[in-house]
PDB file of N, CA and C in Angstrom:
ATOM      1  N   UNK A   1     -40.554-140.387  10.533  1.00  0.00           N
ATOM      2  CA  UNK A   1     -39.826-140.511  11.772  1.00  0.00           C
ATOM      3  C   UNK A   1     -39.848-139.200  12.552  1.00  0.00           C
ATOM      4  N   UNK A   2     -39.589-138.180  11.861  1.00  0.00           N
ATOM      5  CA  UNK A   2     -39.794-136.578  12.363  1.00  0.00           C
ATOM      6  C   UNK A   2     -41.172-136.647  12.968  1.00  0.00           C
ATOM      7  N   UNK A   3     -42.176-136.546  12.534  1.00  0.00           N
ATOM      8  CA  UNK A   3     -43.282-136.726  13.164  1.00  0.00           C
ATOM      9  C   UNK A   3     -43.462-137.654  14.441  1.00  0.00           C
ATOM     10  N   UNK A   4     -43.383-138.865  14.233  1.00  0.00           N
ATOM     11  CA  UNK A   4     -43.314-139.264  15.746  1.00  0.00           C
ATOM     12  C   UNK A   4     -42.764-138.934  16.077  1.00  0.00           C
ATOM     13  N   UNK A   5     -41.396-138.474  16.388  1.00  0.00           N
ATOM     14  CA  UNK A   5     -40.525-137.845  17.576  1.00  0.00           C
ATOM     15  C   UNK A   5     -41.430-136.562  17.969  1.00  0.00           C
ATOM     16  N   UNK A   6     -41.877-135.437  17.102  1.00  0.00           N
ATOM     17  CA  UNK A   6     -42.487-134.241  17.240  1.00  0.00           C
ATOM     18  C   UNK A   6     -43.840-135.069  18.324  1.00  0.00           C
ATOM     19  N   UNK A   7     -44.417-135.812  17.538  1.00  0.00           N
ATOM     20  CA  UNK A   7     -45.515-136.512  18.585  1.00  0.00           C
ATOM     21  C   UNK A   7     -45.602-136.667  19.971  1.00  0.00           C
ATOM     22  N   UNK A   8     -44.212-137.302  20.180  1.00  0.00           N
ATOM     23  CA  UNK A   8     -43.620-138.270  21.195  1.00  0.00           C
ATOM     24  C   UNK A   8     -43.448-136.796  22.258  1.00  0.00           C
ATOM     25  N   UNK A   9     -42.506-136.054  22.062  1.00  0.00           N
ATOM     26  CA  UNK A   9     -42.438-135.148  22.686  1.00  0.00           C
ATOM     27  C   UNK A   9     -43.591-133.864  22.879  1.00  0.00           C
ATOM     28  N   UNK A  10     -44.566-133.530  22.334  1.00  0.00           N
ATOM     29  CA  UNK A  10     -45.543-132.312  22.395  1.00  0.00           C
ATOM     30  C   UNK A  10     -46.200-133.945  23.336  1.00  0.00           C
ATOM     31  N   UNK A  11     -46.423-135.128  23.343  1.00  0.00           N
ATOM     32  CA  UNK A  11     -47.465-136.030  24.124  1.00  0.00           C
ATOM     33  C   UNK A  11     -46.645-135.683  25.945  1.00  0.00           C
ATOM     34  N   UNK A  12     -45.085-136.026  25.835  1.00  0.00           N
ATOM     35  CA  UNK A  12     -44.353-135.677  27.606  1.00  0.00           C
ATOM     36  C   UNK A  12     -44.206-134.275  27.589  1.00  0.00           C
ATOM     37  N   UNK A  13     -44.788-133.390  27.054  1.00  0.00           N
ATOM     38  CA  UNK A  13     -44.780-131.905  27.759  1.00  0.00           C
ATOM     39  C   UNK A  13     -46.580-131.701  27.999  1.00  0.00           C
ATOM     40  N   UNK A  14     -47.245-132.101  27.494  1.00  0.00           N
ATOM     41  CA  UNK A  14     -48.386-132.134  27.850  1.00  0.00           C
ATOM     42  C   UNK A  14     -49.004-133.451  29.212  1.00  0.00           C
ATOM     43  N   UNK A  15     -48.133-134.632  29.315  1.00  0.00           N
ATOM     44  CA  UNK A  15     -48.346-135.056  30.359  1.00  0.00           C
ATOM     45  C   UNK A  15     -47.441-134.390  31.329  1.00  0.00           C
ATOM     46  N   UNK A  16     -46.226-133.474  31.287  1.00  0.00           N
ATOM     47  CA  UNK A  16     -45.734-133.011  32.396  1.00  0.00           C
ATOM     48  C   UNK A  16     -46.554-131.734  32.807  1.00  0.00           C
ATOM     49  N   UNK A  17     -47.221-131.005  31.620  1.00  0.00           N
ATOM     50  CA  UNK A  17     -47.698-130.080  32.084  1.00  0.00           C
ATOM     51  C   UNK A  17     -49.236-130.268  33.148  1.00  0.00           C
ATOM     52  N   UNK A  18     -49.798-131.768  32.988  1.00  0.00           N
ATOM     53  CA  UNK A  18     -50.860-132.165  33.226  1.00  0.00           C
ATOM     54  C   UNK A  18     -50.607-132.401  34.814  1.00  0.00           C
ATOM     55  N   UNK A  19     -49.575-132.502  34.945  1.00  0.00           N
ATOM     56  CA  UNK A  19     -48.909-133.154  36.529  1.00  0.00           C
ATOM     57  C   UNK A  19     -48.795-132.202  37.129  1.00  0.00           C
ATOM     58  N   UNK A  20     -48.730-130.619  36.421  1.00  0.00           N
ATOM     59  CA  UNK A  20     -48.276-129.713  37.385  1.00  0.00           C
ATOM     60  C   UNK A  20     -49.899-128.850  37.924  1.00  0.00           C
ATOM     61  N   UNK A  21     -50.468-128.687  36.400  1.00  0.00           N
ATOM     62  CA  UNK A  21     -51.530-127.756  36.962  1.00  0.00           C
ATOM     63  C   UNK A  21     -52.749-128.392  37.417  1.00  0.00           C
ATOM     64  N   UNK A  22     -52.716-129.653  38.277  1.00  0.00           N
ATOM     65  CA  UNK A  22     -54.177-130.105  38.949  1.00  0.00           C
ATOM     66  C   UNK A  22     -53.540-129.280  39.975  1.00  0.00           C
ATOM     67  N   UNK A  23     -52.289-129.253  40.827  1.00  0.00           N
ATOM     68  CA  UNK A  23     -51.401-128.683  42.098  1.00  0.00           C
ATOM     69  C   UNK A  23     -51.882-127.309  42.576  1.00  0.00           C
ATOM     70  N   UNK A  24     -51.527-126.236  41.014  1.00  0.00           N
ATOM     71  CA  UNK A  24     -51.935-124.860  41.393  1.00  0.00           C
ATOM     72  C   UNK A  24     -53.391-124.985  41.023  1.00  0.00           C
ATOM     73  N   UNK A  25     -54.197-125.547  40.817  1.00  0.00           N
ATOM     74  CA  UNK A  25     -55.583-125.166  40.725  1.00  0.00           C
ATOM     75  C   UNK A  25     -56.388-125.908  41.576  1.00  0.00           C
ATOM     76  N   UNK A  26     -55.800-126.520  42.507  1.00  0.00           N
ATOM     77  CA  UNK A  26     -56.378-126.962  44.076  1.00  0.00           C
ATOM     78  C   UNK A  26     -56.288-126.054  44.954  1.00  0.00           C
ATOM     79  N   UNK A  27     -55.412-125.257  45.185  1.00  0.00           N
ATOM     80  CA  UNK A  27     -55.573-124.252  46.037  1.00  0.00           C
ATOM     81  C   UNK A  27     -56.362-123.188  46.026  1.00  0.00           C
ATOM     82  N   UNK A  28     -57.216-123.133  47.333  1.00  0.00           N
ATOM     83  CA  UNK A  28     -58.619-122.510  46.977  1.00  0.00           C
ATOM     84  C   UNK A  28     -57.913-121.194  48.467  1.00  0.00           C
ATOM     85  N   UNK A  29     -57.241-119.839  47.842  1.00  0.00           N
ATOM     86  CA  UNK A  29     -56.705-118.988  48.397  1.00  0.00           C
ATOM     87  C   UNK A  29     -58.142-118.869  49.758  1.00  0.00           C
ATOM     88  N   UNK A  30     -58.700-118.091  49.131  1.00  0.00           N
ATOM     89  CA  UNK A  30     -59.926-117.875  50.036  1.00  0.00           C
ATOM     90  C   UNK A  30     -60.000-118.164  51.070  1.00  0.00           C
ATOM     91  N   UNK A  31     -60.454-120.033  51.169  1.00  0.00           N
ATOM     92  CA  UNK A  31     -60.361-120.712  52.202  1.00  0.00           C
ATOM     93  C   UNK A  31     -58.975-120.699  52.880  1.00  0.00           C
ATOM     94  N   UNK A  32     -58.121-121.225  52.247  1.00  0.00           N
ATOM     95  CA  UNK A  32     -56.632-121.024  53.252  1.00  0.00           C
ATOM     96  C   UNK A  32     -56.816-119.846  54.284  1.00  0.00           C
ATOM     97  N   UNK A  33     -56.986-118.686  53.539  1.00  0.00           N
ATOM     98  CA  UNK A  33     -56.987-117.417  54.122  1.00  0.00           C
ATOM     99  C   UNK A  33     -57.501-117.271  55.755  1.00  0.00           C
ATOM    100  N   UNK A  34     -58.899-117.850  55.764  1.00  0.00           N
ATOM    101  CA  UNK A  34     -59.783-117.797  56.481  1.00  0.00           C
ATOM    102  C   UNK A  34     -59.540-119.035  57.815  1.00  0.00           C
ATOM    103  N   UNK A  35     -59.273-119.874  57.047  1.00  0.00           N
ATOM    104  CA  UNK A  35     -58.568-120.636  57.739  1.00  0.00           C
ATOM    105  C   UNK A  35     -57.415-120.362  59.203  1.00  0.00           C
ATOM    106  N   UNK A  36     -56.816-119.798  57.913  1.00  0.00           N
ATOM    107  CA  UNK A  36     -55.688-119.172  58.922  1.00  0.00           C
ATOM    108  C   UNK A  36     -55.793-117.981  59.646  1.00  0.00           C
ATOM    109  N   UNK A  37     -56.977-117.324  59.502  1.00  0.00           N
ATOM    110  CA  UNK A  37     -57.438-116.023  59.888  1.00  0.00           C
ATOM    111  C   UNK A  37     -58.045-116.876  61.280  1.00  0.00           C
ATOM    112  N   UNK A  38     -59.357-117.995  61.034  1.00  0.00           N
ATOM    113  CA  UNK A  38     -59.702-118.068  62.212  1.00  0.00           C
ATOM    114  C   UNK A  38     -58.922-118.771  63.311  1.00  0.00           C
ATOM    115  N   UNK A  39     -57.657-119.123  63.097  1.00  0.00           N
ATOM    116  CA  UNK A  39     -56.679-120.249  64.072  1.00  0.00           C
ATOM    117  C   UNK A  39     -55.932-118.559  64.415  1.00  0.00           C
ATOM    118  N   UNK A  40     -55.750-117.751  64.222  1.00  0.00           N
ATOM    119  CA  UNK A  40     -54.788-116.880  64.558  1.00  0.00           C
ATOM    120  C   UNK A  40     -53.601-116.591  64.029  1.00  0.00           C
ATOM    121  N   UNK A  41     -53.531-117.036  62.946  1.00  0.00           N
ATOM    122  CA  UNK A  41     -52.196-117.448  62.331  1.00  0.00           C
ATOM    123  C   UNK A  41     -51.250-116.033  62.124  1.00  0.00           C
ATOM    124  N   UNK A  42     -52.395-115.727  61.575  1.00  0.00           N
ATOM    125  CA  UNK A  42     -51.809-114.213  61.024  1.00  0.00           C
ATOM    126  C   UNK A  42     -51.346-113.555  62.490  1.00  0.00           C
ATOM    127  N   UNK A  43     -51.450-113.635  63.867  1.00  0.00           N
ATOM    128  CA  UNK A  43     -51.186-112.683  64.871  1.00  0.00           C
ATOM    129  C   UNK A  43     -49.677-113.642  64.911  1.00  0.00           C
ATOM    130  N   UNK A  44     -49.238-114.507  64.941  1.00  0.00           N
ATOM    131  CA  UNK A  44     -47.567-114.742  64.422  1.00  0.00           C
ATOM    132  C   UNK A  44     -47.064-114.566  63.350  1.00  0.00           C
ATOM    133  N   UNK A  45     -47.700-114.934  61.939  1.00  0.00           N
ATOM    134  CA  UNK A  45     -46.938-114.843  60.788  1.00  0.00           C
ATOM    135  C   UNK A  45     -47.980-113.744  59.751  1.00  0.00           C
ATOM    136  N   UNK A  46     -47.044-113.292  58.983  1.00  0.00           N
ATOM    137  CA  UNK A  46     -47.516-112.766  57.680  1.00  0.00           C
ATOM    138  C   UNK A  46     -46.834-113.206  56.767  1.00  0.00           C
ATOM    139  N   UNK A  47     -47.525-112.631  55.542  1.00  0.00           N
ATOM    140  CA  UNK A  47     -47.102-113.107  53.721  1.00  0.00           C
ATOM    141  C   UNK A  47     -45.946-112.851  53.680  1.00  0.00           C
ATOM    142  N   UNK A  48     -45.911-111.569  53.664  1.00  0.00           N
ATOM    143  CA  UNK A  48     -44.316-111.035  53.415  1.00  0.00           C
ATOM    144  C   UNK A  48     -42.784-110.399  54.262  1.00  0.00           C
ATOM    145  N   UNK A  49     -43.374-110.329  55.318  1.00  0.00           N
ATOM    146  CA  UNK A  49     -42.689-109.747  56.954  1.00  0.00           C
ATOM    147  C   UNK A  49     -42.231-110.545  57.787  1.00  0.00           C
ATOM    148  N   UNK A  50     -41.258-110.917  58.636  1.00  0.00           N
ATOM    149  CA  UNK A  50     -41.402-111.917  59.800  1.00  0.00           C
ATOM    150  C   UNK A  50     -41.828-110.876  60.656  1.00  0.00           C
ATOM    151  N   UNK A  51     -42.861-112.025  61.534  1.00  0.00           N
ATOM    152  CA  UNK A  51     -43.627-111.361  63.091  1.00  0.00           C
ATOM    153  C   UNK A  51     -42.862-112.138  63.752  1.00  0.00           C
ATOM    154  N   UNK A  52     -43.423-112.323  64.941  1.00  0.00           N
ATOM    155  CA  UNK A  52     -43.342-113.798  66.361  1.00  0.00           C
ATOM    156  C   UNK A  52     -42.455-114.509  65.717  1.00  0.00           C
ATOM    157  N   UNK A  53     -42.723-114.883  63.888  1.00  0.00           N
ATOM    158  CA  UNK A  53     -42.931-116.365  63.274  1.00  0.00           C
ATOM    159  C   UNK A  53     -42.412-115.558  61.888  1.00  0.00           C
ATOM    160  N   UNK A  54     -42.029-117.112  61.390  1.00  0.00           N
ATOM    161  CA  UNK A  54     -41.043-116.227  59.849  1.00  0.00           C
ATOM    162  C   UNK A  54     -42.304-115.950  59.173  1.00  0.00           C
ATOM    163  N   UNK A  55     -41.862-115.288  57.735  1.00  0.00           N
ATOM    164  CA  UNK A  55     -43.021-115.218  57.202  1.00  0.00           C
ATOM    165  C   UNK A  55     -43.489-116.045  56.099  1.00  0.00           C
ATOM    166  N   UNK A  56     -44.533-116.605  55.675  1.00  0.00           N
ATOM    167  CA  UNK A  56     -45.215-117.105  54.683  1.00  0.00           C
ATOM    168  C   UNK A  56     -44.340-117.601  53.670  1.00  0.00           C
ATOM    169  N   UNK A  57     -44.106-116.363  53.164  1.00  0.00           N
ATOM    170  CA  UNK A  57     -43.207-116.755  51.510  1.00  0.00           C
ATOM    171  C   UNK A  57     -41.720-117.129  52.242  1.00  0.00           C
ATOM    172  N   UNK A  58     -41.359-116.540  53.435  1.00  0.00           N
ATOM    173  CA  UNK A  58     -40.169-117.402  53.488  1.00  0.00           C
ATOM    174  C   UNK A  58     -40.515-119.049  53.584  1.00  0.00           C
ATOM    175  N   UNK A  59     -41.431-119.395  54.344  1.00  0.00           N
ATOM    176  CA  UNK A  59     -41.610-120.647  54.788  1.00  0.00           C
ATOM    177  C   UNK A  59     -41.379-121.502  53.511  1.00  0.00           C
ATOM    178  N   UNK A  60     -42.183-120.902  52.347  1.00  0.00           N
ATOM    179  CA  UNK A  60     -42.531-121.240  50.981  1.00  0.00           C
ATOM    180  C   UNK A  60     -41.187-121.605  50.419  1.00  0.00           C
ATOM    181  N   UNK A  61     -40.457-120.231  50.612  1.00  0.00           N
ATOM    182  CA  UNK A  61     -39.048-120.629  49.973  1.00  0.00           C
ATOM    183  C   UNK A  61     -38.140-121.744  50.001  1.00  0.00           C
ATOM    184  N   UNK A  62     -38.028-121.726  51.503  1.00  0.00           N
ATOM    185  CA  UNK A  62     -37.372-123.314  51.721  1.00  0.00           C
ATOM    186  C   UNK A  62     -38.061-124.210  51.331  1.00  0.00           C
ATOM    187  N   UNK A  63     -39.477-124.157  51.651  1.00  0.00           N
ATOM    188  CA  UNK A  63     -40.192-126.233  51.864  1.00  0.00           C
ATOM    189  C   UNK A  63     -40.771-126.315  49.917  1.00  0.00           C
ATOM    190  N   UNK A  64     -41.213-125.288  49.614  1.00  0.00           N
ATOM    191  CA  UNK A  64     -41.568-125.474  47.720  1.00  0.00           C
ATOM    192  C   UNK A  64     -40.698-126.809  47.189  1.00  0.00           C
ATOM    193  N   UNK A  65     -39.708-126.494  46.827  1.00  0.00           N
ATOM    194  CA  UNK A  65     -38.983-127.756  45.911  1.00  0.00           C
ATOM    195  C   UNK A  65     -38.972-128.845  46.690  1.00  0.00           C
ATOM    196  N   UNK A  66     -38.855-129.054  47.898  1.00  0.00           N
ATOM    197  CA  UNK A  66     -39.117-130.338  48.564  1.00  0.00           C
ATOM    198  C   UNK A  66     -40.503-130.891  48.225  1.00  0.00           C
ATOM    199  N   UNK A  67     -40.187-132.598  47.867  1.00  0.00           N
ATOM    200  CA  UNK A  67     -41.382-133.229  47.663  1.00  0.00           C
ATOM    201  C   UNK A  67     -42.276-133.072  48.884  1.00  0.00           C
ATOM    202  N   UNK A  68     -41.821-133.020  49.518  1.00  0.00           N
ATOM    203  CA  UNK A  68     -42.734-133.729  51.134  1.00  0.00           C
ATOM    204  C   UNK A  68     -43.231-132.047  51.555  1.00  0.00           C
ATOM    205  N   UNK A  69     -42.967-130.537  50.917  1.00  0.00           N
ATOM    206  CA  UNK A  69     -43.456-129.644  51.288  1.00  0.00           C
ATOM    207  C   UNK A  69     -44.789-129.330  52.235  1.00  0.00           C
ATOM    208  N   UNK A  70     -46.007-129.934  51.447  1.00  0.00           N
ATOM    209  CA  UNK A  70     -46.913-130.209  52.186  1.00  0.00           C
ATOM    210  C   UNK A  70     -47.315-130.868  53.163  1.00  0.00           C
ATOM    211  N   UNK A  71     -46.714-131.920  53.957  1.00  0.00           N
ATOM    212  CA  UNK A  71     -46.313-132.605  54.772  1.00  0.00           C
ATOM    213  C   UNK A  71     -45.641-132.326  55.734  1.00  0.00           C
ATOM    214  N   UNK A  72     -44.513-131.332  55.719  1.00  0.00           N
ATOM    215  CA  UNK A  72     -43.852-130.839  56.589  1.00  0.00           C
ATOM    216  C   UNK A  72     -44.891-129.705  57.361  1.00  0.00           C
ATOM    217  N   UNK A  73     -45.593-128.878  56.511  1.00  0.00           N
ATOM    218  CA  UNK A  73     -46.222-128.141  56.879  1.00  0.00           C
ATOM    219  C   UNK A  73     -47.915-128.179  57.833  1.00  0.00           C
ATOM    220  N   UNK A  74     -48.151-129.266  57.285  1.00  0.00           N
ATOM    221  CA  UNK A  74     -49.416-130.193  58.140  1.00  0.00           C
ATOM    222  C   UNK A  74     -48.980-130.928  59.051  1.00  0.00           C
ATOM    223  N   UNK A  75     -47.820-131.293  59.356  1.00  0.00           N
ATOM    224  CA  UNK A  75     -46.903-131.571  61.049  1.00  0.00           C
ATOM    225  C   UNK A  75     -47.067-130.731  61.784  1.00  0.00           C
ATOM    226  N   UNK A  76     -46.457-129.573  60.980  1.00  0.00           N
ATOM    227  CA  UNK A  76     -46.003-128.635  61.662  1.00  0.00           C
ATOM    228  C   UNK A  76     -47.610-127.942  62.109  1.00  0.00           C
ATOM    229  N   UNK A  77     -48.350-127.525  61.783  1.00  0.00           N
ATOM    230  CA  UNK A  77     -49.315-127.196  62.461  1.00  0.00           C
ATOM    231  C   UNK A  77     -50.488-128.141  62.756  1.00  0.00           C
ATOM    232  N   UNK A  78     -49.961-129.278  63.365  1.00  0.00           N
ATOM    233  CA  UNK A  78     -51.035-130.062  64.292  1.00  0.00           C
ATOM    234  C   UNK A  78     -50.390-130.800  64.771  1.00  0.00           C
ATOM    235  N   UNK A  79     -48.672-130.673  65.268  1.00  0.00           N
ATOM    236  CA  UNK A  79     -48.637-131.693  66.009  1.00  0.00           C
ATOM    237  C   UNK A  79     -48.405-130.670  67.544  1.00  0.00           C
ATOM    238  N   UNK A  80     -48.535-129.581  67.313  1.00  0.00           N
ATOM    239  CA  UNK A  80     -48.164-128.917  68.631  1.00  0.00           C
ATOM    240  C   UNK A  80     -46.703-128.924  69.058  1.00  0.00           C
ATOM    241  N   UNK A  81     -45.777-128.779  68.022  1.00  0.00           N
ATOM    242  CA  UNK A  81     -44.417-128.999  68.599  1.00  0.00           C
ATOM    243  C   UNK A  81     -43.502-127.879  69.183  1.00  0.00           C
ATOM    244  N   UNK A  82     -42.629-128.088  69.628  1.00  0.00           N
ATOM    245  CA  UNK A  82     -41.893-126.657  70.700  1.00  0.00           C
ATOM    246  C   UNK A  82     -40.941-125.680  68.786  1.00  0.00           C
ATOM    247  N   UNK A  83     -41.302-124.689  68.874  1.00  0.00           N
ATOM    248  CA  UNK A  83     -40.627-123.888  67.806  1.00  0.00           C
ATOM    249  C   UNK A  83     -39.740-122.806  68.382  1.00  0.00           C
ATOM    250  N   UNK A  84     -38.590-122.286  67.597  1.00  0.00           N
ATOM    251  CA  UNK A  84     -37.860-121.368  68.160  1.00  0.00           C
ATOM    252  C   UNK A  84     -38.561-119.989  67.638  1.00  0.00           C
ATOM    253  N   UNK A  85     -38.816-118.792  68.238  1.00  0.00           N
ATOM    254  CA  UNK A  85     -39.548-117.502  67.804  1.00  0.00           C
ATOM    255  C   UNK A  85     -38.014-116.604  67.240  1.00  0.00           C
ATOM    256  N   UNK A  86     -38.702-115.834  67.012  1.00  0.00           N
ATOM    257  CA  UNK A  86     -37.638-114.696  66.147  1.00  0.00           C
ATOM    258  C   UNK A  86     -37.276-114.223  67.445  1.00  0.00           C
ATOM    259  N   UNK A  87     -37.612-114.097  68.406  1.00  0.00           N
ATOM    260  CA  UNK A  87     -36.635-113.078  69.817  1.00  0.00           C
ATOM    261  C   UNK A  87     -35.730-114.048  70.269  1.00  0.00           C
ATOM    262  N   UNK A  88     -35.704-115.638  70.337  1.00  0.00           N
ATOM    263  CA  UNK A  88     -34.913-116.488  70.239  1.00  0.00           C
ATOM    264  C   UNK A  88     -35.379-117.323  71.641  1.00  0.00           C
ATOM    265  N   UNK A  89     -36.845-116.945  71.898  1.00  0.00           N
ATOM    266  CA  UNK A  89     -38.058-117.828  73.056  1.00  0.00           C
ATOM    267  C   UNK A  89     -37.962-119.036  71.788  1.00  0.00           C
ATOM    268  N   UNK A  90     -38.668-119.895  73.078  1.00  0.00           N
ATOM    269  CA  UNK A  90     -39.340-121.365  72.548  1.00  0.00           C
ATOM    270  C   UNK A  90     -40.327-121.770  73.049  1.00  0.00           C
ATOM    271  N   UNK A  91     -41.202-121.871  72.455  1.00  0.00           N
ATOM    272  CA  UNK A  91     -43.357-122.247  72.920  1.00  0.00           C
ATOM    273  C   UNK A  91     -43.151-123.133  72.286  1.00  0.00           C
ATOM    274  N   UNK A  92     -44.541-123.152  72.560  1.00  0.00           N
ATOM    275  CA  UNK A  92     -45.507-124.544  71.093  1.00  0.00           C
ATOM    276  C   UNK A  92     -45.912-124.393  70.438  1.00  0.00           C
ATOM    277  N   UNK A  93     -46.367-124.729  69.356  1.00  0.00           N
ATOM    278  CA  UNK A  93     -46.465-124.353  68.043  1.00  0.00           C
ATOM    279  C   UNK A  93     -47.921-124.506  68.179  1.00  0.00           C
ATOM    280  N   UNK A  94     -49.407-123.582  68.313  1.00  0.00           N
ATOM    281  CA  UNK A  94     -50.743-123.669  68.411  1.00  0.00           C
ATOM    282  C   UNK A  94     -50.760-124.795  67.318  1.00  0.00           C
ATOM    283  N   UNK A  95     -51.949-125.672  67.862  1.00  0.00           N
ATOM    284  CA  UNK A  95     -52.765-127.013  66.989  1.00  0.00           C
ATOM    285  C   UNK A  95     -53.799-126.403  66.237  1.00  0.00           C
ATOM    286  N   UNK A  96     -53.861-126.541  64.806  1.00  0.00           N
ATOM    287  CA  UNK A  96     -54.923-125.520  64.130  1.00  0.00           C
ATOM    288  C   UNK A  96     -56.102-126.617  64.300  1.00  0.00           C
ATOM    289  N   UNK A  97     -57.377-125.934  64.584  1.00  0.00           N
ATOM    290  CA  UNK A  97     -58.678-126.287  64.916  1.00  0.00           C
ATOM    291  C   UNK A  97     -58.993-127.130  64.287  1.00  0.00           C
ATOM    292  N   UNK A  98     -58.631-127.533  62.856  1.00  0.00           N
ATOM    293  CA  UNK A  98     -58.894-128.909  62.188  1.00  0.00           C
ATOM    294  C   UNK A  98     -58.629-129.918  61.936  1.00  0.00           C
ATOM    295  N   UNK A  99     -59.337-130.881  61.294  1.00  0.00           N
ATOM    296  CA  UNK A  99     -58.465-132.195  61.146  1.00  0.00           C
ATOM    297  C   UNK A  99     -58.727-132.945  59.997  1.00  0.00           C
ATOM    298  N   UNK A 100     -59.711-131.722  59.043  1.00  0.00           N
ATOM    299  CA  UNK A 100     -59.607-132.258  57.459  1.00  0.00           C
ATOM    300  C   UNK A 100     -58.802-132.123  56.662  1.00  0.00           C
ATOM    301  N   UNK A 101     -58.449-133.580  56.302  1.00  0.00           N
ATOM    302  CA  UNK A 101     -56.950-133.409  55.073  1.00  0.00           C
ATOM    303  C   UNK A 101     -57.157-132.230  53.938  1.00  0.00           C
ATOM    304  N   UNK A 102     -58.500-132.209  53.557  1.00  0.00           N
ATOM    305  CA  UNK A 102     -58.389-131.457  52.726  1.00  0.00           C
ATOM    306  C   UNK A 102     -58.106-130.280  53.261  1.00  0.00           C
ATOM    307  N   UNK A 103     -58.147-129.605  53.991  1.00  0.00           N
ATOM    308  CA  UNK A 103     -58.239-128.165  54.653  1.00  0.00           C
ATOM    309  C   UNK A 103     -57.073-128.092  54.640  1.00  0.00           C
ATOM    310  N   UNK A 104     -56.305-128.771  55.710  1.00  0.00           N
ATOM    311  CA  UNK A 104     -55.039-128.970  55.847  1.00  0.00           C
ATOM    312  C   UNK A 104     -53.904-128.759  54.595  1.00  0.00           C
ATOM    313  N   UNK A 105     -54.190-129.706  53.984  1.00  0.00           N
ATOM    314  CA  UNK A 105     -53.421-129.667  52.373  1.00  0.00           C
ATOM    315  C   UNK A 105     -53.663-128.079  51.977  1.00  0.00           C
ATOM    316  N   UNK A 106     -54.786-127.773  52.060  1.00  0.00           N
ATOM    317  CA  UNK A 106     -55.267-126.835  51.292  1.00  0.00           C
ATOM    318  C   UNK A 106     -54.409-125.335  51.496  1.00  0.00           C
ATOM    319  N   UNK A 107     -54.014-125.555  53.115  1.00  0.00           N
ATOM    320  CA  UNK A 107     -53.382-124.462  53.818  1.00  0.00           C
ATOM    321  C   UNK A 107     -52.336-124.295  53.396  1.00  0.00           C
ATOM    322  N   UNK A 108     -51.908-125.647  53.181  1.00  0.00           N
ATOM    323  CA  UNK A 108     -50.302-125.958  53.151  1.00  0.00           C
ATOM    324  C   UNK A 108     -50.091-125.195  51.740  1.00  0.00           C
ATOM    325  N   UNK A 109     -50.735-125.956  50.909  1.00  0.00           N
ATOM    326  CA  UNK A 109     -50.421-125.547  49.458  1.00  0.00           C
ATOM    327  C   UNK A 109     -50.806-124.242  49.018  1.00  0.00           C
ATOM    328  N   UNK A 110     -51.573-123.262  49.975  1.00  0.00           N
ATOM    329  CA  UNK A 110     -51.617-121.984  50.064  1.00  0.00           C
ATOM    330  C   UNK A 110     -49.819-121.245  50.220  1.00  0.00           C
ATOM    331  N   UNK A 111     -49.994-121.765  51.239  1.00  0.00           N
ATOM    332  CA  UNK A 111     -48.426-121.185  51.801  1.00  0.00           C
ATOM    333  C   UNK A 111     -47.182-121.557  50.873  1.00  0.00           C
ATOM    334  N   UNK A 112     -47.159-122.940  50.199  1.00  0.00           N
ATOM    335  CA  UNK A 112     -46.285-122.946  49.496  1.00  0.00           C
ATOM    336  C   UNK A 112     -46.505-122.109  47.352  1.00  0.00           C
ATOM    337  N   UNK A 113     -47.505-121.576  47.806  1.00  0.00           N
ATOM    338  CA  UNK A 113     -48.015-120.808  46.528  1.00  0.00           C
ATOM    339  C   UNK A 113     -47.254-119.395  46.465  1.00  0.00           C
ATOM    340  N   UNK A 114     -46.803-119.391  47.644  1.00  0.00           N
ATOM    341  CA  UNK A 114     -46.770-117.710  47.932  1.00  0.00           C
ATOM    342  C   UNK A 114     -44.773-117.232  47.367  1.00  0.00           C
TER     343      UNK A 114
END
């Protein structure tokens, strides 16, 4: 009976662990990077600083534990919506140049890595 239970449990930490790391090993930093290098991203936001725009790991902080993290964040940069800036202006939020999910995701889950 010890044994299956030992079974039972080393089998749901290895399927929970299986659920987590396809997540961090999709994100291909590189590309995000570049990504966001060629949309301009970086001339509003950085990793660790607020510019124009909060920064990176803050963004991360809030939207991470939310399921829909990635989602919020692929709205948010393609639907063009009005955002409030750190001086307390309101623009539009630039439409990033693409429109592949994967890219997209890819960005997202960059940012929520950080």
């Amino acid at each position: 009976m010890r044994t299956r239970s030992a079974v039972s449990i080393a089998g749901a930490l290895l399927f929970a662990m299986a659920g987590v790391a396809p997540v961090q090993a999709q994100v291909d930093a590189e590309a995000a990077r570049a990504l966001a290098k060629r949309n301009d991203c970086f001339k509003c936001h950085a990793i660790d600083k607020t510019k124009k725009g909060p920064a990176y790991n803050r963004v991360a902080a809030r939207l991470r534990t939310k399921p829909d993290g990635v989602e919020v964040i692929v709205e948010h940069i393609t639907s063009g919506r009005m955002v409030q800036l750190q001086d307390g202006s309101d623009e539009k939020h630039p439409i990033i140049d693409t429109r592949d999910p994967d890219e997209l995701g890819n960005l997202a889950r960059w940012i929520l890595s950080l």
